[in-house]
Protein backbone atom coordinates (compact mmCIF):
# COMPACT_ATOMS: atom_id res chain seq x y z
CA UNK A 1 68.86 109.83 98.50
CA UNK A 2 69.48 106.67 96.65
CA UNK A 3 70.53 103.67 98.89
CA UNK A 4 74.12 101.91 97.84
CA UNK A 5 75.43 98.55 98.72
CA UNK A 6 78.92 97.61 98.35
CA UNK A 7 79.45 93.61 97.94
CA UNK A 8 83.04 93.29 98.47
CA UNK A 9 83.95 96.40 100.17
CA UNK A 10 86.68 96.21 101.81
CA UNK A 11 88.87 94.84 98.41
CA UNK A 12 90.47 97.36 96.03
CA UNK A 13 88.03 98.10 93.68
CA UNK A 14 85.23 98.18 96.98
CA UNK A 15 86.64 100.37 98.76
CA UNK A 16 87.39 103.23 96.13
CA UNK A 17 83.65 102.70 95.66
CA UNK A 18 83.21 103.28 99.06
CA UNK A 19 85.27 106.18 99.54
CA UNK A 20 83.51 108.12 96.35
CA UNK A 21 80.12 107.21 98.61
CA UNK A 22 81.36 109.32 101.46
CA UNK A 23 81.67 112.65 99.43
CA UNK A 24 78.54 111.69 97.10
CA UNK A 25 75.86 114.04 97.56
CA UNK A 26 72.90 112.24 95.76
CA UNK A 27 73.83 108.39 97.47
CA UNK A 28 74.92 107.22 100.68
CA UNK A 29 76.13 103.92 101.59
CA UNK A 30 73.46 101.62 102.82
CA UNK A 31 75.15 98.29 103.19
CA UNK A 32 78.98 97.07 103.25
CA UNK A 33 79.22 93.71 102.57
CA UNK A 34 82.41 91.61 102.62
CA UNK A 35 83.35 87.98 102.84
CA UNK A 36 81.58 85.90 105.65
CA UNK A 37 84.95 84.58 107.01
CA UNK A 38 86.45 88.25 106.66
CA UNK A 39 88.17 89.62 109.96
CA UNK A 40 86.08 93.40 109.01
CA UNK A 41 82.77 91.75 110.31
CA UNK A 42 81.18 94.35 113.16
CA UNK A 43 83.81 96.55 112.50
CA UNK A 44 82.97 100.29 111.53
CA UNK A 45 83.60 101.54 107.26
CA UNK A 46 84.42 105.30 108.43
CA UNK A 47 82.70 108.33 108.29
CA UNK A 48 80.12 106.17 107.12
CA UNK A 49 78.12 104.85 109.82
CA UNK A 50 77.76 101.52 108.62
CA UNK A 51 79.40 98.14 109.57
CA UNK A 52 80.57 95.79 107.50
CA UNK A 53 78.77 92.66 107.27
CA UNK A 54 79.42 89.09 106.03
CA UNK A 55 75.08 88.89 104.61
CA UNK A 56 73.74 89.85 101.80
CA UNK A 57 70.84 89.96 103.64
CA UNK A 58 72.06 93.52 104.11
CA UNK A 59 71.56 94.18 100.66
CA UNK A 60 67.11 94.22 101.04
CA UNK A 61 66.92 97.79 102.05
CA UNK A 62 69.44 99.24 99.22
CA UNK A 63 68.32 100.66 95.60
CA UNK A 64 71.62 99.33 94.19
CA UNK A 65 74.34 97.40 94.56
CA UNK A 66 77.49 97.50 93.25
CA UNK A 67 79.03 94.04 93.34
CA UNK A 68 83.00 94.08 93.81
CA UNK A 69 83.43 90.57 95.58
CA UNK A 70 84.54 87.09 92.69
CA UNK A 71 83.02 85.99 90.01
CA UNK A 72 81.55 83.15 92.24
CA UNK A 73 79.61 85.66 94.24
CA UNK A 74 78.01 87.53 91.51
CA UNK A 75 75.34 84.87 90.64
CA UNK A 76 74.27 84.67 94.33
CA UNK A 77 73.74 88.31 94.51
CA UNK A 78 72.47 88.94 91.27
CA UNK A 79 69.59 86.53 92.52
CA UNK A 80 69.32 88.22 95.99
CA UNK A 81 68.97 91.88 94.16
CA UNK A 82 66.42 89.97 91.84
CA UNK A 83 64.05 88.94 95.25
């Protein structure tokens, strides 16, 4: 089963991401990462099992990530990924 993160997914684009996730049979969402200043923090991404978090941190035990977030994010976790 291959491990998915979502950076920014609670947006538009994120969560359409996210919903294909829940009916995926060889991926499952690992990590749901959002803003740190978003009001989803702690709060559930359904029928998922996950919580949406405001760290990339969340992004070390995933085999991808699909980055949805601003352009200013994607250098920061481009490097994280990269670690």
């Amino acid at each position: 089963m291959i491990r998915v993160g979502v950076v920014g997914a609670s947006g538009r684009t994120g969560s359409k991401v996210v919903e294909a996730l829940r009916s995926c049979d060889g991926a499952v969402l690992a990590a749901a990462v959002v803003s740190p200043t978003s009001s989803r923090i702690g709060g559930a991404v359904s029928g998922t099992g996950v919580s949406f978090t405001g760290s990339i941190e969340a992004l070390k035990g995933c085999d991808v990530a699909i980055e949805f977030s601003n352009p200013e994010s994607s250098v920061t976790v481009a490097e994280k990924c990269a670690e």
